[in-house]
C-alpha atoms as a PDB file:
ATOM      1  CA  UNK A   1       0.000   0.000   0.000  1.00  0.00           C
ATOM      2  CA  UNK A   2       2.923   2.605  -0.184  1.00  0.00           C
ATOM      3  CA  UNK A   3       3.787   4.752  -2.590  1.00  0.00           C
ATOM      4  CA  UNK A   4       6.863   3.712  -4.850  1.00  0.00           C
ATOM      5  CA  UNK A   5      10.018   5.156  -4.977  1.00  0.00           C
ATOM      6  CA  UNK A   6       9.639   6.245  -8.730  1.00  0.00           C
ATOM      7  CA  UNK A   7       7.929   8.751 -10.926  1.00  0.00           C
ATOM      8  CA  UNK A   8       6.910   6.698 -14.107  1.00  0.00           C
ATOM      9  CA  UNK A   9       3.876   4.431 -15.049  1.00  0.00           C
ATOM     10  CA  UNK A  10       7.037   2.338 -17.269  1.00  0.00           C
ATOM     11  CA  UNK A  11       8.164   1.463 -14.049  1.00  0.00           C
ATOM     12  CA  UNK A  12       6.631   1.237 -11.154  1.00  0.00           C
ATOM     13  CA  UNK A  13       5.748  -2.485  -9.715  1.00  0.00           C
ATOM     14  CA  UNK A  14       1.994  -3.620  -9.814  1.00  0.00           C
ATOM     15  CA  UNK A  15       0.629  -4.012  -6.251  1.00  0.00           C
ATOM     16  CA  UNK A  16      -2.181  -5.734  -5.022  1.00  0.00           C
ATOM     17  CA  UNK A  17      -4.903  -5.064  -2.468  1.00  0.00           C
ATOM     18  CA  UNK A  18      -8.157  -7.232  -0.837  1.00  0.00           C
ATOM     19  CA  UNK A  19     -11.274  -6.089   0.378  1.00  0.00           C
ATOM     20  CA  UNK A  20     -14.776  -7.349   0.547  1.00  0.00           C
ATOM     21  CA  UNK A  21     -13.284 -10.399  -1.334  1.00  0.00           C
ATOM     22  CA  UNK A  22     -12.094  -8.532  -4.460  1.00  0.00           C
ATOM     23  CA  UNK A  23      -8.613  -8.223  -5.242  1.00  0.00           C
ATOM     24  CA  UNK A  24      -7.575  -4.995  -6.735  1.00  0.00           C
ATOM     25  CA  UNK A  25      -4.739  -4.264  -9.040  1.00  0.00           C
ATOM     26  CA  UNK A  26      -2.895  -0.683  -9.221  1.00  0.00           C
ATOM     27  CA  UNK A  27       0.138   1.063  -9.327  1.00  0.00           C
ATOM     28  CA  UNK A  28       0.554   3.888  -6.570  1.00  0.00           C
ATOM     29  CA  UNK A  29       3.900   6.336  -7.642  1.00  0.00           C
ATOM     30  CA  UNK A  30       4.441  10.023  -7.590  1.00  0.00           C
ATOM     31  CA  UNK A  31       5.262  12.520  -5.012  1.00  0.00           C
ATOM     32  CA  UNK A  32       4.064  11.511  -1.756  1.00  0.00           C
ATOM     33  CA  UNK A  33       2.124  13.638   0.376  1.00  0.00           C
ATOM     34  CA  UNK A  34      -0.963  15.688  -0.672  1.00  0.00           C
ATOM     35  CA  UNK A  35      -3.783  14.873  -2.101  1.00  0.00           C
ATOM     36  CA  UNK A  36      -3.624  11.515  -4.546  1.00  0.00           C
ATOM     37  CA  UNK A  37      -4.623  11.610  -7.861  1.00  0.00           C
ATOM     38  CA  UNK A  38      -7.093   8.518  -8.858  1.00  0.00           C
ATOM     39  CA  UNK A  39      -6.860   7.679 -12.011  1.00  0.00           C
ATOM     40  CA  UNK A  40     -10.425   5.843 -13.405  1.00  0.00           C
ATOM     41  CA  UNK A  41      -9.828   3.964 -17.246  1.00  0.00           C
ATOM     42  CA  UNK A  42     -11.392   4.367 -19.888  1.00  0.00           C
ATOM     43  CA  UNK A  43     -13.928   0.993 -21.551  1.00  0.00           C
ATOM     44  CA  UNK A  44     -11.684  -1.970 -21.888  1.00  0.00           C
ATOM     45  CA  UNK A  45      -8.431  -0.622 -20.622  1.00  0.00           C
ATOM     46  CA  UNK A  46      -5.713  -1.410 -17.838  1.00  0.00           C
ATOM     47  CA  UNK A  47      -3.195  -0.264 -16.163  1.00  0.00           C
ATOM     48  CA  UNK A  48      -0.756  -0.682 -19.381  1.00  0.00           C
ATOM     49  CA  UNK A  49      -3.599   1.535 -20.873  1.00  0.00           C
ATOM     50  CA  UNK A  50      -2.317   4.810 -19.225  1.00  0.00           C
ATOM     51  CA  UNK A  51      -0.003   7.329 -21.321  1.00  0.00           C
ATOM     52  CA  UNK A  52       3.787   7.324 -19.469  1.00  0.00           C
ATOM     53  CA  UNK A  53       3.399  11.108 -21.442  1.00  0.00           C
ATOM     54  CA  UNK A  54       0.362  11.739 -19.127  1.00  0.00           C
ATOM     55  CA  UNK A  55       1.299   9.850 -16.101  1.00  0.00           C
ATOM     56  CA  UNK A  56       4.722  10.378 -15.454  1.00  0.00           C
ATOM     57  CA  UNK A  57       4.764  14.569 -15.601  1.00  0.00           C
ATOM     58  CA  UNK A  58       1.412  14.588 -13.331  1.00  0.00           C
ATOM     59  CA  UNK A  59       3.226  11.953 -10.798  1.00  0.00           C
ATOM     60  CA  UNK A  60       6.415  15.173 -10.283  1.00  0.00           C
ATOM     61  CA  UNK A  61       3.910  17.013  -8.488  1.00  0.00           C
ATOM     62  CA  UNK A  62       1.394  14.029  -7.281  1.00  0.00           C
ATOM     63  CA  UNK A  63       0.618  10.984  -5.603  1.00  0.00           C
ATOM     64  CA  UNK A  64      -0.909   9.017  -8.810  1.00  0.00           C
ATOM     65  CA  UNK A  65      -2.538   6.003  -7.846  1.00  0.00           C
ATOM     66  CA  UNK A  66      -3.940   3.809 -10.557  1.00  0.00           C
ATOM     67  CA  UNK A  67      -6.164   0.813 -10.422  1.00  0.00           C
ATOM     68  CA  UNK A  68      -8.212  -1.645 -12.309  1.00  0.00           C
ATOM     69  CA  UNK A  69     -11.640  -2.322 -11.706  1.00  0.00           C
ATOM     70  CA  UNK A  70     -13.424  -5.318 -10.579  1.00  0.00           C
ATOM     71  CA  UNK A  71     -13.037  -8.342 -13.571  1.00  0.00           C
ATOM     72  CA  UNK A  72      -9.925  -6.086 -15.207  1.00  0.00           C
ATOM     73  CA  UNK A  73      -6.677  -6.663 -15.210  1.00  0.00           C
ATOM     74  CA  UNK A  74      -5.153  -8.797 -13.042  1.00  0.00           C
ATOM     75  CA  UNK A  75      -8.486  -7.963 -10.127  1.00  0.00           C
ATOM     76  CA  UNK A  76     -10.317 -10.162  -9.461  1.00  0.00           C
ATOM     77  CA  UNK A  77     -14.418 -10.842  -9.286  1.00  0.00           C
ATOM     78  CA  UNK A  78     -16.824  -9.461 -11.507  1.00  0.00           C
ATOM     79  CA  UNK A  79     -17.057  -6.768 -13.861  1.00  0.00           C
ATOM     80  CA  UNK A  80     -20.098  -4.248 -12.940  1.00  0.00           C
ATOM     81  CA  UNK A  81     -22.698  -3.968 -16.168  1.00  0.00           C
ATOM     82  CA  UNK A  82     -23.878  -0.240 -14.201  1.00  0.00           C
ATOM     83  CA  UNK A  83     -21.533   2.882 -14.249  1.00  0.00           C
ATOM     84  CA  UNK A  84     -22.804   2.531 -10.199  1.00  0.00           C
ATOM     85  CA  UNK A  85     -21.834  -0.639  -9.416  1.00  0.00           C
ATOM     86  CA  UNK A  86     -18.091   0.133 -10.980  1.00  0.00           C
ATOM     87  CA  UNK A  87     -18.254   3.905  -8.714  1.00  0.00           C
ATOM     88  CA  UNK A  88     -18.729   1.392  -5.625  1.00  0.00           C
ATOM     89  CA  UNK A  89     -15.908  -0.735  -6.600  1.00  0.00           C
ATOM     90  CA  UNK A  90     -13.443   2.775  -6.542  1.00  0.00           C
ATOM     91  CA  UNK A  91     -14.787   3.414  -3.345  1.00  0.00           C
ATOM     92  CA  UNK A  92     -14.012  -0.094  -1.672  1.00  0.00           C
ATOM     93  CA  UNK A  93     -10.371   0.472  -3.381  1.00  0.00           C
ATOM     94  CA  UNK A  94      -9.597   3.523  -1.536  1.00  0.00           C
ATOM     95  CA  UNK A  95     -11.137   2.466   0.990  1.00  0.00           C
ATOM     96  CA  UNK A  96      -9.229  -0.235   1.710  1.00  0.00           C
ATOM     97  CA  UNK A  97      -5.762   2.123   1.109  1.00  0.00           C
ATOM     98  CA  UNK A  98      -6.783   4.345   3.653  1.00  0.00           C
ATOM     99  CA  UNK A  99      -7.516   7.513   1.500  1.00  0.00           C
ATOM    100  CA  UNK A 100      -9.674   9.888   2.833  1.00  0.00           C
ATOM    101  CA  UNK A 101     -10.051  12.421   0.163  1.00  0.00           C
ATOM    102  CA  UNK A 102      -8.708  11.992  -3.172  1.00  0.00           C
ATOM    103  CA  UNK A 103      -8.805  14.244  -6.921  1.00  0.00           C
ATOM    104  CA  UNK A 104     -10.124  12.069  -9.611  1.00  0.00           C
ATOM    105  CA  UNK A 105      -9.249  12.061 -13.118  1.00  0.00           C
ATOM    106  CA  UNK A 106     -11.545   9.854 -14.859  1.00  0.00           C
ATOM    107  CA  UNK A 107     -11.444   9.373 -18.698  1.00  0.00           C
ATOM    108  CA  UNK A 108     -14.374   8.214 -20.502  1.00  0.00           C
ATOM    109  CA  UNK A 109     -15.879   5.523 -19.161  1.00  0.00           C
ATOM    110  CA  UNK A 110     -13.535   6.694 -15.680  1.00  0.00           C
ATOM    111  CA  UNK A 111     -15.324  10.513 -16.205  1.00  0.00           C
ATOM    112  CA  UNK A 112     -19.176   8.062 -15.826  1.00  0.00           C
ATOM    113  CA  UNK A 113     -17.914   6.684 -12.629  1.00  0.00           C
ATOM    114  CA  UNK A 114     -16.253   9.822 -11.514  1.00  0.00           C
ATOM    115  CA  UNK A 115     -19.152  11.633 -11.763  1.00  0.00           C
ATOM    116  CA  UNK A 116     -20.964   9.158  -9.694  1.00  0.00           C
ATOM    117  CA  UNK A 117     -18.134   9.240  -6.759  1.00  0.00           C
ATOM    118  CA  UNK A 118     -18.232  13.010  -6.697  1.00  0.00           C
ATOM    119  CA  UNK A 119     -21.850  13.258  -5.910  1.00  0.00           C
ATOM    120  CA  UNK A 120     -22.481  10.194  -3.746  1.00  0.00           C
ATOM    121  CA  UNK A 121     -19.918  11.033  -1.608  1.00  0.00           C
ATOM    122  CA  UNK A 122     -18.863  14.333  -2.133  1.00  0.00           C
ATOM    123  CA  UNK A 123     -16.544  14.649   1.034  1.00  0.00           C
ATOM    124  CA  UNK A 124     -14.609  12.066  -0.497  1.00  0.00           C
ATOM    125  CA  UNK A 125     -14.092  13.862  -3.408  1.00  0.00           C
ATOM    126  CA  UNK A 126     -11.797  17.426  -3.795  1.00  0.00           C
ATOM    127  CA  UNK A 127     -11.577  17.766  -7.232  1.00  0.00           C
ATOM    128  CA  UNK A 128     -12.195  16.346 -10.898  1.00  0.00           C
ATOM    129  CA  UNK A 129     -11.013  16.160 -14.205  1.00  0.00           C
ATOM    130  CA  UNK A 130     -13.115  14.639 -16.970  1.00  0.00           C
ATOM    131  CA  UNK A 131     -11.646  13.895 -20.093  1.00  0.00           C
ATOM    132  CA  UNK A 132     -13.665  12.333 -23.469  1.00  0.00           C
ATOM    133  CA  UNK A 133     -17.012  11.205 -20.985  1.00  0.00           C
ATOM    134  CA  UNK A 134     -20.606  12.337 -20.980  1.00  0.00           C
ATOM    135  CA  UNK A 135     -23.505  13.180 -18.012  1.00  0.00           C
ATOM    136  CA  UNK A 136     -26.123  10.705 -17.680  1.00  0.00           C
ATOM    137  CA  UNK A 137     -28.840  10.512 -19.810  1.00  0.00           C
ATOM    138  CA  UNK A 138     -26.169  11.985 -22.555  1.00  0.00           C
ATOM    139  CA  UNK A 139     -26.055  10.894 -26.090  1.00  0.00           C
ATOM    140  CA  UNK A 140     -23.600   9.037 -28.913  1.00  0.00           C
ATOM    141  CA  UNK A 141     -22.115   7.310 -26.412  1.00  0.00           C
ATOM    142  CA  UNK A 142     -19.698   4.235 -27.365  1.00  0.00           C
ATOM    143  CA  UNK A 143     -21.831   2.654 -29.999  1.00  0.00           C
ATOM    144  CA  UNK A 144     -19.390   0.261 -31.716  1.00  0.00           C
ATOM    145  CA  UNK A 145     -21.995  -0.619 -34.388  1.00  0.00           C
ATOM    146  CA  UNK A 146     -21.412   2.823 -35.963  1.00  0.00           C
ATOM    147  CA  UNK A 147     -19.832   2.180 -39.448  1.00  0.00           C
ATOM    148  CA  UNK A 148     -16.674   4.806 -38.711  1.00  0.00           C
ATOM    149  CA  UNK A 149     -15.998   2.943 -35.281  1.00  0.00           C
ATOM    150  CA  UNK A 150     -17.195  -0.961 -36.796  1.00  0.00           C
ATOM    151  CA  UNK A 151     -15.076  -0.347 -40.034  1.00  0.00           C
ATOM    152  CA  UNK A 152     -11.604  -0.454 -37.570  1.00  0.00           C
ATOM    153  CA  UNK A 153     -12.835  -3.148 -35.096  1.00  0.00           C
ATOM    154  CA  UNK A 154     -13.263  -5.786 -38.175  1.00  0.00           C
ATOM    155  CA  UNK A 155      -9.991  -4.723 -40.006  1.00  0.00           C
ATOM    156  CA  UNK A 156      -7.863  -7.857 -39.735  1.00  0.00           C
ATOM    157  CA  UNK A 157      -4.473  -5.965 -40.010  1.00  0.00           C
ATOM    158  CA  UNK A 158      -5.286  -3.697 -36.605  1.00  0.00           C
ATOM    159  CA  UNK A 159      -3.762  -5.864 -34.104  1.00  0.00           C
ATOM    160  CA  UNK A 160      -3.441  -4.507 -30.551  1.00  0.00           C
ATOM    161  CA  UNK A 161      -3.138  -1.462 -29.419  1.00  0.00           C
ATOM    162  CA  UNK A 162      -3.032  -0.779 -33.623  1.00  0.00           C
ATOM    163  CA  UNK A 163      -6.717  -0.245 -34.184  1.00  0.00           C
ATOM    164  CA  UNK A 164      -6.710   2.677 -30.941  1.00  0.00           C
ATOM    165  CA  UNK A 165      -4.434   4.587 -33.366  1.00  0.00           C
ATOM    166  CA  UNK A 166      -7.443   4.331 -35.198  1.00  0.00           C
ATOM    167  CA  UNK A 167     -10.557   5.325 -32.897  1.00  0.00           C
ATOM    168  CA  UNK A 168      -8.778   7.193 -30.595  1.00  0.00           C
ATOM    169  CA  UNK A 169      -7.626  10.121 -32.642  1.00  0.00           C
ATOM    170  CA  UNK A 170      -8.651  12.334 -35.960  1.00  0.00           C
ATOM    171  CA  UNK A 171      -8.253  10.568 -39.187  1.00  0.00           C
ATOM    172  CA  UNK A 172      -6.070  13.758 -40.015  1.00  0.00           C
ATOM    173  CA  UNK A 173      -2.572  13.064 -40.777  1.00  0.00           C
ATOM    174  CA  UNK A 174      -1.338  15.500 -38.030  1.00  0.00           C
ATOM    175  CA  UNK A 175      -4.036  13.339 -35.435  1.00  0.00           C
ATOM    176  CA  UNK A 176      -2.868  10.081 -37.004  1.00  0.00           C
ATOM    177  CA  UNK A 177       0.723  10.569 -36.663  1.00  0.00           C
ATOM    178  CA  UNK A 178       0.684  11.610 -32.885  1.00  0.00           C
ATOM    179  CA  UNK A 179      -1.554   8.294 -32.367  1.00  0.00           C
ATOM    180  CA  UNK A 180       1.130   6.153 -33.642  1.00  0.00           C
ATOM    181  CA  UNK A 181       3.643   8.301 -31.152  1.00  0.00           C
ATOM    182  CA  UNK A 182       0.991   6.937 -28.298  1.00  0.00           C
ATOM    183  CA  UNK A 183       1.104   3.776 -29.188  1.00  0.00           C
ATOM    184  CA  UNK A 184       4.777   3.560 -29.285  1.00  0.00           C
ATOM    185  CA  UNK A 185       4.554   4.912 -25.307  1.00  0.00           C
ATOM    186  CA  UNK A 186       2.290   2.183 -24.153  1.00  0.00           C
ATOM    187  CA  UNK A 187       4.723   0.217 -25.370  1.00  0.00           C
ATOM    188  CA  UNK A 188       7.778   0.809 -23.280  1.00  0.00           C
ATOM    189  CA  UNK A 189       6.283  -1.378 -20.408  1.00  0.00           C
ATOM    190  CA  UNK A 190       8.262  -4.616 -21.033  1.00  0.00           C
ATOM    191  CA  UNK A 191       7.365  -6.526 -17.394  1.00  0.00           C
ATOM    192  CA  UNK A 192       4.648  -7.094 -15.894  1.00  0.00           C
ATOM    193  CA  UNK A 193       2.285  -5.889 -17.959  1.00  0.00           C
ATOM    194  CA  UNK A 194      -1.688  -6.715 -17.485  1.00  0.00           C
ATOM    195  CA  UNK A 195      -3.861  -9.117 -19.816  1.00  0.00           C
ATOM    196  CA  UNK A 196      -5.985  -7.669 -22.294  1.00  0.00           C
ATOM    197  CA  UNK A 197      -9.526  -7.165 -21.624  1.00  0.00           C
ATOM    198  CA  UNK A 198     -11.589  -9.965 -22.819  1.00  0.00           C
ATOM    199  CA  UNK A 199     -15.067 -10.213 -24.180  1.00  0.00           C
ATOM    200  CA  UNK A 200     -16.694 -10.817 -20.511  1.00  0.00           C
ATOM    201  CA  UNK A 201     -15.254  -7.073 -19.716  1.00  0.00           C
ATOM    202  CA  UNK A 202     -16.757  -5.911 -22.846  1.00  0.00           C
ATOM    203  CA  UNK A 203     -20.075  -6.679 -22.433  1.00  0.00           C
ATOM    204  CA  UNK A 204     -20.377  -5.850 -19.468  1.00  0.00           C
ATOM    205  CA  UNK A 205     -19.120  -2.034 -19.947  1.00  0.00           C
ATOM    206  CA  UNK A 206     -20.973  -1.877 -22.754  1.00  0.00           C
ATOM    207  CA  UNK A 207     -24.229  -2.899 -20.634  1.00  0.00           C
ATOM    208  CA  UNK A 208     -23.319   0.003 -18.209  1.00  0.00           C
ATOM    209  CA  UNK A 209     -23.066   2.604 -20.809  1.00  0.00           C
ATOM    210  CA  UNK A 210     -26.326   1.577 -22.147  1.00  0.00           C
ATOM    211  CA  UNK A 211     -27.852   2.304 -19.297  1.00  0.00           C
ATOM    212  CA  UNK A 212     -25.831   5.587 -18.969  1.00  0.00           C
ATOM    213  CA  UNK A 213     -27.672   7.241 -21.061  1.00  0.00           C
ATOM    214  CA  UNK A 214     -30.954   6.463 -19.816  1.00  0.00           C
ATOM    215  CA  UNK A 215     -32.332   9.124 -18.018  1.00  0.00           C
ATOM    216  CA  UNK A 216     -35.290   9.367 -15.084  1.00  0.00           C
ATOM    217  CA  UNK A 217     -37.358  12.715 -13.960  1.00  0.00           C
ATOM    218  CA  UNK A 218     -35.025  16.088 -15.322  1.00  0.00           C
ATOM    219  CA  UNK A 219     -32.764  15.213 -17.666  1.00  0.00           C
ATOM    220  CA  UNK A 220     -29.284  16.129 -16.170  1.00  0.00           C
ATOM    221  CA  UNK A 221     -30.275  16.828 -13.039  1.00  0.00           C
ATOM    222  CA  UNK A 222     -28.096  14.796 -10.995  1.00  0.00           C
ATOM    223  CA  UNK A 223     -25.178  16.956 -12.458  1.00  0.00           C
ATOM    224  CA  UNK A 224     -26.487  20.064 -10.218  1.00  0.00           C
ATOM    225  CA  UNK A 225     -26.031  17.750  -7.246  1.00  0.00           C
ATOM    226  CA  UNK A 226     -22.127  17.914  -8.139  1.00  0.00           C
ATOM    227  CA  UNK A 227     -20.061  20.895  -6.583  1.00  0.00           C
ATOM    228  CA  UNK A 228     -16.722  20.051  -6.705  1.00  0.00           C
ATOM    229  CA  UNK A 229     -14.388  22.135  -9.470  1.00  0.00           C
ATOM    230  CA  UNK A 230     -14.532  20.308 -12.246  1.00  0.00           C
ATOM    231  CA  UNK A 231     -12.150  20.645 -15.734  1.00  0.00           C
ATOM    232  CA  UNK A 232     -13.834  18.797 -18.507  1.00  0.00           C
ATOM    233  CA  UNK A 233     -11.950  18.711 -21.488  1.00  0.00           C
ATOM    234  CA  UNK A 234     -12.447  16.601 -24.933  1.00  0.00           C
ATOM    235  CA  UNK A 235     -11.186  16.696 -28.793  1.00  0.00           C
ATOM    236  CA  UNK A 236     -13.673  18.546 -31.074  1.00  0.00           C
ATOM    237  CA  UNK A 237     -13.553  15.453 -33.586  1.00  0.00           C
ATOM    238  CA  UNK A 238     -14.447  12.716 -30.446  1.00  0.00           C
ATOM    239  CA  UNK A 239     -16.371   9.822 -32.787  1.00  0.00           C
ATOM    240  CA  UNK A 240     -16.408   7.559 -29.423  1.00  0.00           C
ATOM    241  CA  UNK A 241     -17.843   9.789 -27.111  1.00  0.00           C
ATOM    242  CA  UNK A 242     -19.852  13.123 -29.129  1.00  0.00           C
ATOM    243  CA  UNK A 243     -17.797  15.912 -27.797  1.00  0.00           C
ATOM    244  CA  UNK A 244     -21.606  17.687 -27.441  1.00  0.00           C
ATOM    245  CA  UNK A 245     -21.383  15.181 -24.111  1.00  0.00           C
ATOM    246  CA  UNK A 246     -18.654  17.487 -22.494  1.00  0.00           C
ATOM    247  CA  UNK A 247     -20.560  20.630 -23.293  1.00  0.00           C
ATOM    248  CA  UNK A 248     -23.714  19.267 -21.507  1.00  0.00           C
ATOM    249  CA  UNK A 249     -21.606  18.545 -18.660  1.00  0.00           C
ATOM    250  CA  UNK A 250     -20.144  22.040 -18.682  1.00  0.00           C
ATOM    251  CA  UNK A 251     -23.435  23.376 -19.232  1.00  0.00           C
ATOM    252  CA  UNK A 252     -25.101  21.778 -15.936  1.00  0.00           C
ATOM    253  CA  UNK A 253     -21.939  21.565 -13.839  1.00  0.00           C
ATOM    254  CA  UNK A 254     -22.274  24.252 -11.004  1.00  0.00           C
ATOM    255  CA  UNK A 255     -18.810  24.619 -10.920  1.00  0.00           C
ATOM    256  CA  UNK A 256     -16.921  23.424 -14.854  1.00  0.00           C
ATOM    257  CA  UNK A 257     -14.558  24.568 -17.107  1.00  0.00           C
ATOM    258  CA  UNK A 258     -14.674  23.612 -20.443  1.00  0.00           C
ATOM    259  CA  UNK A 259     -11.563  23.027 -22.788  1.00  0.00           C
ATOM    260  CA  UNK A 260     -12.125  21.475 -26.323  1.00  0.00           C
ATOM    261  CA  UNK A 261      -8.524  20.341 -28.347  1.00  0.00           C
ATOM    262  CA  UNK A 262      -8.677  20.629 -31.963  1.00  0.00           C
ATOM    263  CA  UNK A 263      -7.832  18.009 -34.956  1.00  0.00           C
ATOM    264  CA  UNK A 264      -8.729  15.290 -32.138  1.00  0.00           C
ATOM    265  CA  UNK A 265     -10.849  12.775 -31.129  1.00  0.00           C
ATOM    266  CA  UNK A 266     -11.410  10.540 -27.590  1.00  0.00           C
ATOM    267  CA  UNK A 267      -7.585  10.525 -27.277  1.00  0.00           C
ATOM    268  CA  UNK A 268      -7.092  14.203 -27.552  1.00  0.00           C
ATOM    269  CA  UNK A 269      -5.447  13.909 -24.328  1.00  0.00           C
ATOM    270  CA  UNK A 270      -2.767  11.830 -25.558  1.00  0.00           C
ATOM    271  CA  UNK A 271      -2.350  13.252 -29.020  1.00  0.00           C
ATOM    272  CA  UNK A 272      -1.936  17.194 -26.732  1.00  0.00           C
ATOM    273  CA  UNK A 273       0.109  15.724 -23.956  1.00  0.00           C
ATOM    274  CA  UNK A 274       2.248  18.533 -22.748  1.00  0.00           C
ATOM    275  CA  UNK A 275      -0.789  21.313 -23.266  1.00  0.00           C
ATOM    276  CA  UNK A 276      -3.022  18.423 -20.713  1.00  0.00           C
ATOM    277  CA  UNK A 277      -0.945  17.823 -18.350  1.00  0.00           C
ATOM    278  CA  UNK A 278       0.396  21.710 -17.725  1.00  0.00           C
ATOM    279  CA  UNK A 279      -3.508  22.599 -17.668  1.00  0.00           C
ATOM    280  CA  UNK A 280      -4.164  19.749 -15.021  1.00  0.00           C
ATOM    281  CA  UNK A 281      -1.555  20.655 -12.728  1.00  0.00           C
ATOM    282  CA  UNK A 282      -2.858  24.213 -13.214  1.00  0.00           C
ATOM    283  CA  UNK A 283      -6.386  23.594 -11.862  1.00  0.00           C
ATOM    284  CA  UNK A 284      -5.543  21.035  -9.396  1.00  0.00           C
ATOM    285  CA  UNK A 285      -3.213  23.595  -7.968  1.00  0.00           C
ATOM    286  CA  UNK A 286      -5.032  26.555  -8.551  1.00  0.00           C
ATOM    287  CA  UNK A 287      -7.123  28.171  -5.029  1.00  0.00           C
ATOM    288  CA  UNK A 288      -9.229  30.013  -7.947  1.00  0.00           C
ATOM    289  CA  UNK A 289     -11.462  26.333  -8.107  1.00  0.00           C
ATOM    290  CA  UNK A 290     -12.770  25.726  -5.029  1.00  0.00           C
ATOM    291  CA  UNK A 291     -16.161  24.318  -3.902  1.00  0.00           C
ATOM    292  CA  UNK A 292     -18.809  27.034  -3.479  1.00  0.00           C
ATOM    293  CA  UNK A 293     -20.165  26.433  -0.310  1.00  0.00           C
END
């Protein structure tokens, strides 16, 4: 449960934690002290799924704890089919590492779950960052059936992490060529690297986004519920994810900022590394965002 001596996602040992009879998988490096960042995946990714170009700058000024789900990974038991089920799963994680308060950044699917954590238990939560995700009840959200997303999931010649190049970023030449760049980072792990997520985890995310976006009584209502600062950020060109999601958020957020990359899709994050992470540290640090109450 303590926080390793290094500053890089390439590095830094996998660790293991039980509670409730789930056995969680993360990584925990960065400065220690302060308030850790928790780090919430996007659908179908790991540990190994996480950007050293992200990671590794935000872990010089934080405590970056990352961790895979119930059913991912190397963790064990089930994988949740609601967006609630996998927010209770986060909680029973930190939890069980004896973290009181944390910042979240959750991307995509991780921005669902955040969202949930932040107003469920909102002591728990300081701040959030939500990149390439959408409110309940939101819209054009991670349907794989749609011929620009289906065409790259059947190509036989995308094989790994080859056919993210694809979906995750613009099919611009600038986009595409700082997607292959990403790629080439996840690689560098060489040890003790996590299995790919199989069909089981699939489905069952999938199931929990479909019921993401439906909606009971006032449509985006629970969002007002949510005070904590919040930066929402997406790429303009997001075919995953409609980037109309992360104005709705920062539409109904009490307390949002909105930033929107250009020539980028759901991986705009990766494809404007040094831009994200010198904005993150900026609002996490910042006393300008601060709960309003």
């Amino acid at each position: 449960m303590s926080i390793q001596n290094t500053f890089s996602n390439i590095t830094a040992p996998t660790q293991f934690i039980e509670t409730n009879g789930t056995r969680y998988s993360y990584r925990r490096f960065g400065k220690s002290g302060g308030v850790p960042l928790l780090c919430l995946q996007h659908f179908t990714g790991t540990l190994d799924n996480w950007d050293p170009a992200i990671t590794d700058p935000l872990a010089a000024e934080h405590d970056m704890v990352l961790f895979n789900s119930a059913g991912v990974g190397r963790s064990t038991g089930e994988v949740p089919d609601t967006v609630g089920g996998m927010a209770d799963h986060a909680f029973a994680f930190v939890d069980a590492l004896g973290i009181s308060e944390c910042d979240l950044l959750g991307y995509s699917l991780g921005g669902m779950v955040a969202q949930v954590m932040a107003r469920i238990r909102p002591a728990r939560v300081r701040k959030m960052v939500l990149v390439a995700t959408a409110p309940r009840g939101g819209q054009d959200v991670m349907h794989l059936d749609k011929p620009i997303i289906a065409a790259h999931l059947s190509d036989p010649s995308l094989r790994g992490y080859g056919v993210l190049q694809k979906i995750f970023f613009a099919p611009t030449e600038s986009s595409q060529s700082t997607g292959a760049q990403f790629i080439q980072r996840l690689m560098q792990r060489k040890e003790d690297r996590d299995p790919l997520a199989g069909p089981a985890v699939a489905g069952a995310q999938i199931a929990a986004f479909r019921d993401w976006e439906q909606f009971t009584g006032e449509r985006f209502a629970d969002l007002r519920e949510i005070r904590q600062p919040t930066l929402v950020m997406n790429g303009v060109n997001d075919v995953m994810i409609s980037v109309k999601n992360s104005y709705w958020l920062a539409e109904n957020l009490p307390n949002a900022v909105l930033l929107v990359y250009p020539d980028s899709g759901h991986g705009s994050l990766f494809q404007f590394h040094e831009a994200f992470t010198l904005q993150v540290k900026a609002f996490l640090a910042s006393s300008s965002y601060s709960a309003p109450y």
